[in-house]
Protein backbone atom coordinates (compact mmCIF):
# COMPACT_ATOMS: atom_id res chain seq x y z
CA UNK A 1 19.13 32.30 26.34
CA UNK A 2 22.00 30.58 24.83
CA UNK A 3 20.81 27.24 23.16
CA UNK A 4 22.60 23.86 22.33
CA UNK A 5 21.44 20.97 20.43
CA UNK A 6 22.20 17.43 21.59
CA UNK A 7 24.59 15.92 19.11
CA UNK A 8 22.50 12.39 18.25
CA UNK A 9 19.55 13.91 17.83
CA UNK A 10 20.08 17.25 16.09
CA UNK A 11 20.82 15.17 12.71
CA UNK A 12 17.73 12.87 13.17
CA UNK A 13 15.58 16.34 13.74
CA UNK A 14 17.03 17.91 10.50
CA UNK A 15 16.50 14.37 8.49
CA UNK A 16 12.41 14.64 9.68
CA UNK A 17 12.48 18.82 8.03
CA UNK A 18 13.77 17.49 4.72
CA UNK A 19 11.77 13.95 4.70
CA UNK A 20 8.51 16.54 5.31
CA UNK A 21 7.30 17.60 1.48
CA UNK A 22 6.49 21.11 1.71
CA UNK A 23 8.95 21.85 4.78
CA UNK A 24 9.49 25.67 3.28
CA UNK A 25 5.99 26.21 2.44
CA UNK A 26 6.32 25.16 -1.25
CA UNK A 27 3.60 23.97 -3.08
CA UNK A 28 3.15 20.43 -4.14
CA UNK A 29 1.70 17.48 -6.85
CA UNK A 30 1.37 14.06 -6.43
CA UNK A 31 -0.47 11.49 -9.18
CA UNK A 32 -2.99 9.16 -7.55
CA UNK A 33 -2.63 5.96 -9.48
CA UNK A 34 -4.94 2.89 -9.97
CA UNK A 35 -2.17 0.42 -10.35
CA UNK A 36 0.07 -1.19 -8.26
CA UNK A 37 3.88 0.81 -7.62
CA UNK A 38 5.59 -1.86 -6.25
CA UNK A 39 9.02 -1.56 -4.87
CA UNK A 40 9.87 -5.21 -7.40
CA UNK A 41 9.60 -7.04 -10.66
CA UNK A 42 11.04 -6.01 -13.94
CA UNK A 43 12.76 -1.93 -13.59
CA UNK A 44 11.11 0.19 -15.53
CA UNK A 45 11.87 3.67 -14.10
CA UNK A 46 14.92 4.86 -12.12
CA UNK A 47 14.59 7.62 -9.78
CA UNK A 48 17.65 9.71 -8.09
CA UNK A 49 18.20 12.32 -4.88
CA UNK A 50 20.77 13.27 -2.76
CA UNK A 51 19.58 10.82 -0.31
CA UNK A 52 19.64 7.80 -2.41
CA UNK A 53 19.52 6.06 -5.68
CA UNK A 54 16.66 3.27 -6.47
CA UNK A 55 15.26 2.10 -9.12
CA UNK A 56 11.50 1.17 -8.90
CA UNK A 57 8.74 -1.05 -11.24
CA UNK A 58 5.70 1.23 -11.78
CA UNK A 59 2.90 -0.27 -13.66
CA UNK A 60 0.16 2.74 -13.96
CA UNK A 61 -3.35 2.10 -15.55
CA UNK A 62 -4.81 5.60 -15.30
CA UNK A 63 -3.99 8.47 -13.22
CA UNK A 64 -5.94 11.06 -10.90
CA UNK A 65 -3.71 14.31 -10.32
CA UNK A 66 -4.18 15.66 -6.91
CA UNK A 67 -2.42 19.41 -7.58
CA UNK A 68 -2.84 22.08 -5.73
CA UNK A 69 -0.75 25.81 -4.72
CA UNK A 70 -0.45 24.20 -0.87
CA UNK A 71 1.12 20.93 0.24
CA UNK A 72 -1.66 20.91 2.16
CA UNK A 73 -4.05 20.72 -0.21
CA UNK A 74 -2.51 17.85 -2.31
CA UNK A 75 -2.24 15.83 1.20
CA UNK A 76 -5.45 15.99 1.61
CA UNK A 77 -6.23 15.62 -2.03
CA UNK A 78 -4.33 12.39 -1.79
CA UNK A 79 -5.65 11.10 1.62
CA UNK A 80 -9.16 11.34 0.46
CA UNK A 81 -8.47 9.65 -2.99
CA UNK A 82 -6.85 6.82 -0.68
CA UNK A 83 -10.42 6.83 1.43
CA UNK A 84 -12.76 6.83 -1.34
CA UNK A 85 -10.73 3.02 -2.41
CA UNK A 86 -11.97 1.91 0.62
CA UNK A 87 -15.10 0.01 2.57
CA UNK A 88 -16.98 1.78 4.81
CA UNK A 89 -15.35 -1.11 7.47
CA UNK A 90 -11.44 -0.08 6.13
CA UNK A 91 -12.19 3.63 6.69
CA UNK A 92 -13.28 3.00 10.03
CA UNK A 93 -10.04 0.88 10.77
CA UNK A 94 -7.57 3.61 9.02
CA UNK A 95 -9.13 7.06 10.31
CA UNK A 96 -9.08 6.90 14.51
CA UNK A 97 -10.53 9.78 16.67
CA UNK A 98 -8.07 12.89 17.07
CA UNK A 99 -9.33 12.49 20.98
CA UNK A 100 -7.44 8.99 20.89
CA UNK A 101 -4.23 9.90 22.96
CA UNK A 102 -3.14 5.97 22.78
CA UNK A 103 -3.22 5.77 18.92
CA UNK A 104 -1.09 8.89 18.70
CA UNK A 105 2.12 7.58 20.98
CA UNK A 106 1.61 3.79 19.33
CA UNK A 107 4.43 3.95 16.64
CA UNK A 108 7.81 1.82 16.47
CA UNK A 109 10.62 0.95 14.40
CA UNK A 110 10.32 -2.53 15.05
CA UNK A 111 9.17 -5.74 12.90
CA UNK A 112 6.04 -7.35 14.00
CA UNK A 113 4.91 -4.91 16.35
CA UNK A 114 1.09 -3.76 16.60
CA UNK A 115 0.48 -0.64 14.63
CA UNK A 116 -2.47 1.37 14.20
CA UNK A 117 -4.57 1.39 10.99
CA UNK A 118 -4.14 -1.28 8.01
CA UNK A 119 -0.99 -2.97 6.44
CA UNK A 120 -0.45 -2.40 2.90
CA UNK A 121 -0.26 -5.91 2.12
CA UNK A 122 -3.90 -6.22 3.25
CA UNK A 123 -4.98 -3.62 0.28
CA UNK A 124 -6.08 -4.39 -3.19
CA UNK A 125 -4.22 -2.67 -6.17
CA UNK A 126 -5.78 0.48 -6.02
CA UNK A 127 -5.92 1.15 -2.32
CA UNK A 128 -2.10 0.77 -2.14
CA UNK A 129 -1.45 2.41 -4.91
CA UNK A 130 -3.39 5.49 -3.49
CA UNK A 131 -1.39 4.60 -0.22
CA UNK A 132 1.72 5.42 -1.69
CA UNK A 133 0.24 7.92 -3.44
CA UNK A 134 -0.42 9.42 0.15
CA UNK A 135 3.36 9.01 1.11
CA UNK A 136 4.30 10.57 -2.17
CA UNK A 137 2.39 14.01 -1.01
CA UNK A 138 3.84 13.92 2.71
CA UNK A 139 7.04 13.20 1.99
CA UNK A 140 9.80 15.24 -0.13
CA UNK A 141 10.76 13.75 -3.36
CA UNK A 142 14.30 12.59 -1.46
CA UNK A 143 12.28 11.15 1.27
CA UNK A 144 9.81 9.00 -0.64
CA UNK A 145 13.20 7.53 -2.41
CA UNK A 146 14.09 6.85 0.96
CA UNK A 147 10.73 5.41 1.94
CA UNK A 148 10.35 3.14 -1.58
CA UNK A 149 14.39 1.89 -0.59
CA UNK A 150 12.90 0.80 2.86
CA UNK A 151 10.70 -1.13 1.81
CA UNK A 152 12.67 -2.88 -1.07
CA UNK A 153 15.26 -3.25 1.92
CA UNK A 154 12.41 -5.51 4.62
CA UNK A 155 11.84 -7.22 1.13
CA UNK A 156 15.34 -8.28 0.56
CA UNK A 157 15.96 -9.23 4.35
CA UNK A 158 13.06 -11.61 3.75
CA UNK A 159 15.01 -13.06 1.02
CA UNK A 160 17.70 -13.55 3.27
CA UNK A 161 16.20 -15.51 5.58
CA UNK A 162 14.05 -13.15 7.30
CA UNK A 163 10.96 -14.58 6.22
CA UNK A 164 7.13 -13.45 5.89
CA UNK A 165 7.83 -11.07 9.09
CA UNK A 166 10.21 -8.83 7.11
CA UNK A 167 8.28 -7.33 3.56
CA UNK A 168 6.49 -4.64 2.33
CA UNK A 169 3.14 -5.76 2.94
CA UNK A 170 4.05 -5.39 6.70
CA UNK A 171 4.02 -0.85 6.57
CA UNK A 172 0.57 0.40 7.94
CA UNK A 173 -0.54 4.11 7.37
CA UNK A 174 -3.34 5.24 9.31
CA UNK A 175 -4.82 8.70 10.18
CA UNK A 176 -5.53 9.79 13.50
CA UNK A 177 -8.65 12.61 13.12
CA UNK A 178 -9.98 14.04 10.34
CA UNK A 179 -8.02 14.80 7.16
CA UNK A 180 -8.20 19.11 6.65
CA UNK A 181 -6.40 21.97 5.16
CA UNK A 182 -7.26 23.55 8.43
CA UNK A 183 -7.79 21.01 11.16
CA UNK A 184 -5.39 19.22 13.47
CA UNK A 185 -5.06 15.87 12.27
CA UNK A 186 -2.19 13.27 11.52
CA UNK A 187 -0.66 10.66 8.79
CA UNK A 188 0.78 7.17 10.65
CA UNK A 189 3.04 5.63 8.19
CA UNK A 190 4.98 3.34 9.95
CA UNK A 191 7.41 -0.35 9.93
CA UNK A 192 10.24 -2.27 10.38
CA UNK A 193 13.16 0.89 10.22
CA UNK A 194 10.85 3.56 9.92
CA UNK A 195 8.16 5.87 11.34
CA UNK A 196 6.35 8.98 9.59
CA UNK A 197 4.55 10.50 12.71
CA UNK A 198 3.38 13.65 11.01
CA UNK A 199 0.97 15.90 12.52
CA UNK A 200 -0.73 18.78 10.66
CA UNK A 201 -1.78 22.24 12.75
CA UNK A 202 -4.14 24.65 10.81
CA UNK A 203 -2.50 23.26 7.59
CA UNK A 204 1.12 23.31 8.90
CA UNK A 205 3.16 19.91 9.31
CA UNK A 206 5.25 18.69 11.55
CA UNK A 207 6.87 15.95 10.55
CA UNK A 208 8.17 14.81 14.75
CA UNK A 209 8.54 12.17 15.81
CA UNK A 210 9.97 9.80 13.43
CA UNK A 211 12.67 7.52 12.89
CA UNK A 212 14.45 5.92 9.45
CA UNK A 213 16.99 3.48 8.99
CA UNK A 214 17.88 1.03 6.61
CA UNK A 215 19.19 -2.55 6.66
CA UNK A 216 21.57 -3.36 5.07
CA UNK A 217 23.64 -0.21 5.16
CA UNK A 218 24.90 -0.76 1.73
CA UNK A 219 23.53 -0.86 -1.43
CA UNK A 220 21.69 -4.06 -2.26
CA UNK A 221 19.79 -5.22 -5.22
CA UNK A 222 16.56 -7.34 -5.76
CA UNK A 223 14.86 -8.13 -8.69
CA UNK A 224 16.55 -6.44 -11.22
CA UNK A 225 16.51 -3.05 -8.90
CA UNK A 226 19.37 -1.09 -6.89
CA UNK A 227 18.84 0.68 -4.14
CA UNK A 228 20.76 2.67 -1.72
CA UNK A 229 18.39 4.51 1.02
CA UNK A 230 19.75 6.78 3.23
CA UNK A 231 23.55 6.52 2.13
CA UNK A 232 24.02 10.20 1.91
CA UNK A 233 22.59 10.92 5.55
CA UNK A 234 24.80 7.74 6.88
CA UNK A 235 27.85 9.50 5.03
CA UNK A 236 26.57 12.58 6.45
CA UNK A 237 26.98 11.03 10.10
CA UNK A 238 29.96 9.55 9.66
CA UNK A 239 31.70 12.97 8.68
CA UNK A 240 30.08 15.18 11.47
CA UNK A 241 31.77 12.41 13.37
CA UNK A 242 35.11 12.80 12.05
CA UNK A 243 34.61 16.42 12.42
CA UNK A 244 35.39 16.06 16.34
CA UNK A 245 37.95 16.79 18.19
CA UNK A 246 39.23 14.55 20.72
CA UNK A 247 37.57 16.03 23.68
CA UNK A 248 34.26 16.25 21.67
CA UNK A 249 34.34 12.65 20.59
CA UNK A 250 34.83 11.04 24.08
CA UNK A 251 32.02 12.81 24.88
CA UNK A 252 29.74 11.57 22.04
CA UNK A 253 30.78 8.02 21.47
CA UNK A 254 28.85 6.15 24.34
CA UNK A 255 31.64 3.56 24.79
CA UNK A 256 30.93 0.32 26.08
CA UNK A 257 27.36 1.04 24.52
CA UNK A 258 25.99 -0.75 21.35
CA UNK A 259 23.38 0.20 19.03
CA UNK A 260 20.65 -1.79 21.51
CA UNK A 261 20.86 0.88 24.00
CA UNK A 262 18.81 3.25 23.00
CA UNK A 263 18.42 6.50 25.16
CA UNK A 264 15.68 8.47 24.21
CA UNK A 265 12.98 5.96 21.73
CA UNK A 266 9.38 4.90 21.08
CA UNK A 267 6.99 3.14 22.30
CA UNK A 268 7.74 0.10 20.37
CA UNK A 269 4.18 -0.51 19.43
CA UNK A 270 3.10 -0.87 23.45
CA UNK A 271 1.03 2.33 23.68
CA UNK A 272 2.41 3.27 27.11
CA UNK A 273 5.84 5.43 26.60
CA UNK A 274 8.78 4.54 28.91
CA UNK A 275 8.94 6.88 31.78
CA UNK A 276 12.73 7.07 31.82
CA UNK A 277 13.90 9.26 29.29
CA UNK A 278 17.35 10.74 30.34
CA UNK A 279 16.62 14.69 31.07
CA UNK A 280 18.71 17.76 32.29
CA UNK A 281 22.35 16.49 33.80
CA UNK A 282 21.19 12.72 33.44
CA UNK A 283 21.34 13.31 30.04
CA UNK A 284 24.81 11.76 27.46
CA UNK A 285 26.60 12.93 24.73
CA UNK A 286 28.54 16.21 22.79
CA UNK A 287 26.28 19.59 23.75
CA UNK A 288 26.82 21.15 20.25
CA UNK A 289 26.43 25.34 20.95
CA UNK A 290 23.70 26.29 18.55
């Protein structure tokens, strides 16, 4: 059977295999730390990948390695580390029931929407810290870049004007079942311009669905730190753009469309999934043959 991939999507599919840590079966570390690493204040380490370029205040008081031969293994390493920082009344508000069919299509890319599990601005120092540390394990080194820029970036739109409703302390992560190297379970990490939804199968991730952006599109600085999230995938874009002809394009650019219309998205933090997603000839854009 000859198979096509649908032009808009097909990049954000790839972006979720590379965000995933672990992706090609490669083993992984992550540190857990007991201090706060905070995507502000004074720069005292920069870190670089293909995806972006930020620079990041760390403040580490002493470290827990979670190492292991399997990504797996240091996931789960990290999620309990982040579980043991917590009351018995957190836990029960961060893991939900693998049963719960609701929790697993709540997600959205939205500002002030209701997510599952807790905000990170509702931890103390050592429960975010082991947060992060969680993200750090899931995600490739070039996606936690990503993930640190995004959250610098809702910090510097509430500098702008944005207000309370636009920070850091607004990301939740929450599990939904049971973390295992063997068992079906899955890692929430979610906010304004982004969405980890990544479920693990007998020790396998899959890292769909999710969605990343960043605002502003440029580079932008605050406190003393530069970042640049996703500028290689937007340049990335841009050029698979350019690299159509003009048959292709008319078919790809939805014109008279703006970025508002969304064909094919989440829930938006509603827990009931729209019922009209575009399918078979209903269905727009440049059918790329595979």
């Amino acid at each position: 059977m000859k198979q096509f991939t649908y032009l808009p999507l097909s990049s954000w599919v790839m972006t979720a295999c590379l965000l995933l840590s672990g992706c090609n079966g490669s083993s992984s570390s992550t540190m857990v730390t007991t201090a706060a690493d905070t995507t502000t204040g004074t720069s005292s380490s920069t870190s670089t990948s293909t995806s972006s370029t930020s620079t990041t205040s760390t403040t580490t008081a002493t470290t827990t390695p979670c190492t292991a031969s399997t990504n797996i293994a240091t996931v789960v390493c990290a999620a309990n580390a982040f579980l043991a920082t917590l009351t018995t009344s957190e836990q029960s508000t961060v893991v939900v029931d693998w049963s719960n069919a609701t929790a697993k299509t709540t997600w959205s890319n939205l500002p002030n929407v209701t997510r599952n599990g807790l905000r990170l601005g509702a931890l103390d120092t050592d429960s975010r810290a082991a947060a992060m540390a969680v993200a750090k394990a899931v995600l490739s080194d070039a996606g936690y870049t990503d993930f640190v820029g995004i959250l610098a970036a809702d910090n510097y739109l509430g500098t702008q004007g944005g207000g309370s409703g636009y920070s850091a302390d607004n990301y939740h992560i929450a599990f939904i079942g049971t973390p295992s190297t063997t068992g079906d379970w899955m890692v929430q990490i979610g906010g304004h311009h982004l969405a980890y939804n990544v479920t693990y199968r007998a020790g396998i991730g899959y890292p769909t669905p999710n969605h990343i952006g960043s605002e502003p599109k440029a580079s932008f600085e605050i406190n003393s730190a530069t970042y640049a999230p996703l500028a290689d995938e937007g340049n990335a874009l841009v050029a698979m753009f350019k690299g159509l002809d003009a048959t292709q394009l008319s078919s790809a650019y939805l014109s008279g469309e703006s970025y508002a219309d969304v064909l094919v998205g989440p829930d938006n933090g509603s827990a009931v999934l729209p019922m009209d997603y575009p399918v078979g000839a209903n269905r727009r854009g440049y059918w790329y043959p595979a």
